[in-house]
N, C-alpha and C. Protein backbone atom coordinates (compact mmCIF):
# COMPACT_ATOMS: atom_id res chain seq x y z
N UNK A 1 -15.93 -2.35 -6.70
CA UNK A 1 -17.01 -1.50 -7.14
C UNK A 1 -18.10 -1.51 -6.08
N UNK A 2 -18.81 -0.44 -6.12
CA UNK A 2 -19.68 -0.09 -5.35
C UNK A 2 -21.24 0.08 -6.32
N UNK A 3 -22.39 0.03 -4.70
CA UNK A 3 -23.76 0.58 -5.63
C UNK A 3 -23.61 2.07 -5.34
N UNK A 4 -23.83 2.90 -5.88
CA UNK A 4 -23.85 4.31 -5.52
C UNK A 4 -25.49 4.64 -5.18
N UNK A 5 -26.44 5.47 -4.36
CA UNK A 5 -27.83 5.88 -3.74
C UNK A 5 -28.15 5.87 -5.24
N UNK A 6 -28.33 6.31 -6.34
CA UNK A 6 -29.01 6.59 -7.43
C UNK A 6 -29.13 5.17 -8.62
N UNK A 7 -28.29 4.02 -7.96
CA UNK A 7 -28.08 2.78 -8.60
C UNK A 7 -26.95 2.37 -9.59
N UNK A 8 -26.06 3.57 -9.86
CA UNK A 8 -25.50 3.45 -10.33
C UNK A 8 -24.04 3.00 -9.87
N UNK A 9 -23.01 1.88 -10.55
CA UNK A 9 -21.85 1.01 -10.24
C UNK A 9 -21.09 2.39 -10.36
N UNK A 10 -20.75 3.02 -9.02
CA UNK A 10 -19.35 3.49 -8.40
C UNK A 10 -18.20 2.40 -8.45
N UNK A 11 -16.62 3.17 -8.58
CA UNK A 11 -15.24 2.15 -8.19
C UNK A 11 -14.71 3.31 -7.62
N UNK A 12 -13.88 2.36 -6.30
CA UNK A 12 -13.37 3.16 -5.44
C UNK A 12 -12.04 2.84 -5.81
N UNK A 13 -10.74 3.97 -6.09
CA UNK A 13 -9.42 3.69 -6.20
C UNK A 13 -8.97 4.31 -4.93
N UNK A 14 -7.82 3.29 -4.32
CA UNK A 14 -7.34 3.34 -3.29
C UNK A 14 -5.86 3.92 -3.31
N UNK A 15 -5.15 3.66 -4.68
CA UNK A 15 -4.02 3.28 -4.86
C UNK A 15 -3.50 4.81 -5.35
N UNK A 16 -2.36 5.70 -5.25
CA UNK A 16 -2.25 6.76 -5.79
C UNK A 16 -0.76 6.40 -6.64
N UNK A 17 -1.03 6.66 -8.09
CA UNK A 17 -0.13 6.46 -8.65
C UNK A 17 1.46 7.13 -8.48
N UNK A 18 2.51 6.32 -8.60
CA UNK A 18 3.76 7.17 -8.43
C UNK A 18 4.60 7.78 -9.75
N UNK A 19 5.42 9.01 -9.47
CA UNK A 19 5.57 9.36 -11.18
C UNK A 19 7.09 7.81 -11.35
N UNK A 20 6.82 7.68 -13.01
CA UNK A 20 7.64 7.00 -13.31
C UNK A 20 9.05 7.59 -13.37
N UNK A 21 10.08 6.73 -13.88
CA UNK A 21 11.07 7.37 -13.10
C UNK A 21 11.98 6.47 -14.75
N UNK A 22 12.31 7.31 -16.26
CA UNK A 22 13.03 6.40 -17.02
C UNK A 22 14.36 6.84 -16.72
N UNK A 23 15.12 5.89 -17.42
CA UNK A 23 16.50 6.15 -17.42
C UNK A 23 16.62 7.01 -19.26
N UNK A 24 18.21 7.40 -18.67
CA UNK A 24 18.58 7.74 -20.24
C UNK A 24 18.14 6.52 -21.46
N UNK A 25 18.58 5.32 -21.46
CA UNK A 25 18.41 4.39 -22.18
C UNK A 25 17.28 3.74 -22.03
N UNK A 26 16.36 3.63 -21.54
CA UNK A 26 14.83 3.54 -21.50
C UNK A 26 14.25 5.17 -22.04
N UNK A 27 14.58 5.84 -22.60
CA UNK A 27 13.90 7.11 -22.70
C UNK A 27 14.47 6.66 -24.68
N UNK A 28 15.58 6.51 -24.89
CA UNK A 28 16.36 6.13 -26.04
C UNK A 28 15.11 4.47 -26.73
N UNK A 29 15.14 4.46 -26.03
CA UNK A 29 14.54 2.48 -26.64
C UNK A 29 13.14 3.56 -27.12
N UNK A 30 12.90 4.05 -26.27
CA UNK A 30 10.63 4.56 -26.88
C UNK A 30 10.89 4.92 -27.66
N UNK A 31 12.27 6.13 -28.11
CA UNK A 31 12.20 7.26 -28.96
C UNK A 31 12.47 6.19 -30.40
N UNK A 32 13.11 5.20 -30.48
CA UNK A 32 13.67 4.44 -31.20
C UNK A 32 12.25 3.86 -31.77
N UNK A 33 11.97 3.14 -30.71
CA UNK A 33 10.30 2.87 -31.04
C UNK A 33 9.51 3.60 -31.72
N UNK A 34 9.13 4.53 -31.12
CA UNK A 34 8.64 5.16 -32.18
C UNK A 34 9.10 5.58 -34.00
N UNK A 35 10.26 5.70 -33.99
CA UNK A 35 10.77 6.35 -35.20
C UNK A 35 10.99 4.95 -36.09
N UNK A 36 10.65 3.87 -35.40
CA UNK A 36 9.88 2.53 -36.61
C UNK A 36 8.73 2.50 -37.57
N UNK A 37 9.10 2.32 -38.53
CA UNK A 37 8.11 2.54 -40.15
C UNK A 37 6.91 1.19 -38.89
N UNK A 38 5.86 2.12 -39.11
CA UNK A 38 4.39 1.57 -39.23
C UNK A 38 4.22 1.70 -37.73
N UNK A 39 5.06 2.12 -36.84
CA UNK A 39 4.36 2.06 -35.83
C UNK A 39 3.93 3.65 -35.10
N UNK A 40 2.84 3.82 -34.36
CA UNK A 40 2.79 5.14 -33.99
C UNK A 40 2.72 5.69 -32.38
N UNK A 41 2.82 7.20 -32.33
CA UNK A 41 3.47 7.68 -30.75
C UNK A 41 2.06 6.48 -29.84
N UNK A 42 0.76 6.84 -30.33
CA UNK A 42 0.03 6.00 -29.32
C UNK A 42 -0.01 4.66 -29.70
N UNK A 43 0.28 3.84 -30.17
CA UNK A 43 0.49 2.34 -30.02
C UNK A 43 1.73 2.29 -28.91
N UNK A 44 2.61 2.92 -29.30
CA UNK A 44 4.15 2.56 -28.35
C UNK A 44 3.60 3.20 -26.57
N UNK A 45 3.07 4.33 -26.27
CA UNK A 45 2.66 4.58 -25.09
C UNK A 45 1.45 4.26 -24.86
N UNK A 46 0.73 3.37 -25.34
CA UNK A 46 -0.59 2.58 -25.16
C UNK A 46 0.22 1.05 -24.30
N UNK A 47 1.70 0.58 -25.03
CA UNK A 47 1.55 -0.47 -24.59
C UNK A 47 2.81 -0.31 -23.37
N UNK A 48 3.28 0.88 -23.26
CA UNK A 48 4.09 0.48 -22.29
C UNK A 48 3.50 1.81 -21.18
N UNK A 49 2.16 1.63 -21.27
CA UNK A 49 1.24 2.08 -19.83
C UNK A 49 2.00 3.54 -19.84
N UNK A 50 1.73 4.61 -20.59
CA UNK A 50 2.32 6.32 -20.55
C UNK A 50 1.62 6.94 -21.09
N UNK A 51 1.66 8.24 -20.75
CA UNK A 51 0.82 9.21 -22.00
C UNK A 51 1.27 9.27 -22.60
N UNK A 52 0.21 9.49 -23.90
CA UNK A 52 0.88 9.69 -25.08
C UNK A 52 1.36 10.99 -25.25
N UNK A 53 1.37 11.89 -24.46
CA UNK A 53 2.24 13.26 -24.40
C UNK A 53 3.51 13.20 -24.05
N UNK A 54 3.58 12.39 -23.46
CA UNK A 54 4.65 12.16 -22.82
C UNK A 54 6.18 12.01 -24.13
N UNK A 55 5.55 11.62 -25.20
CA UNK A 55 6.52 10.85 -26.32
C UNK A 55 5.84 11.36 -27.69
N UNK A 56 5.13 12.11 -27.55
CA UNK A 56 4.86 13.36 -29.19
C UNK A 56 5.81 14.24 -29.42
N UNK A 57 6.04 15.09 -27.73
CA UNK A 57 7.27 16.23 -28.41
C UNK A 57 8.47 15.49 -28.83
């Protein structure tokens, strides 16, 4: 993090994300996940770092 001229805490990202890359059976395990009584699309792509768009349709 940085000071930015006006005082305010700037962060500089360096890093450019790459697209993920699932397999058939990693695409099968979320969908599974999800379709578990009590759990929902954003808990399951909250914890395995995805959008949650990604796993609504």
């Amino acid at each position: 993090m940085r000071l930015a001229p006006d005082g305010r805490l700037d962060e500089v990202i360096g890093v450019v994300a790459r697209r993920r890359r699932w397999t058939p059976e990693q695409k099968l395990a979320l969908v599974g996940e999800v379709a578990r009584p009590g759990l929902s699309v954003a808990a399951v792509a909250d914890r395995h770092g995805m959008s949650r768009s990604l796993l609504f349709e």
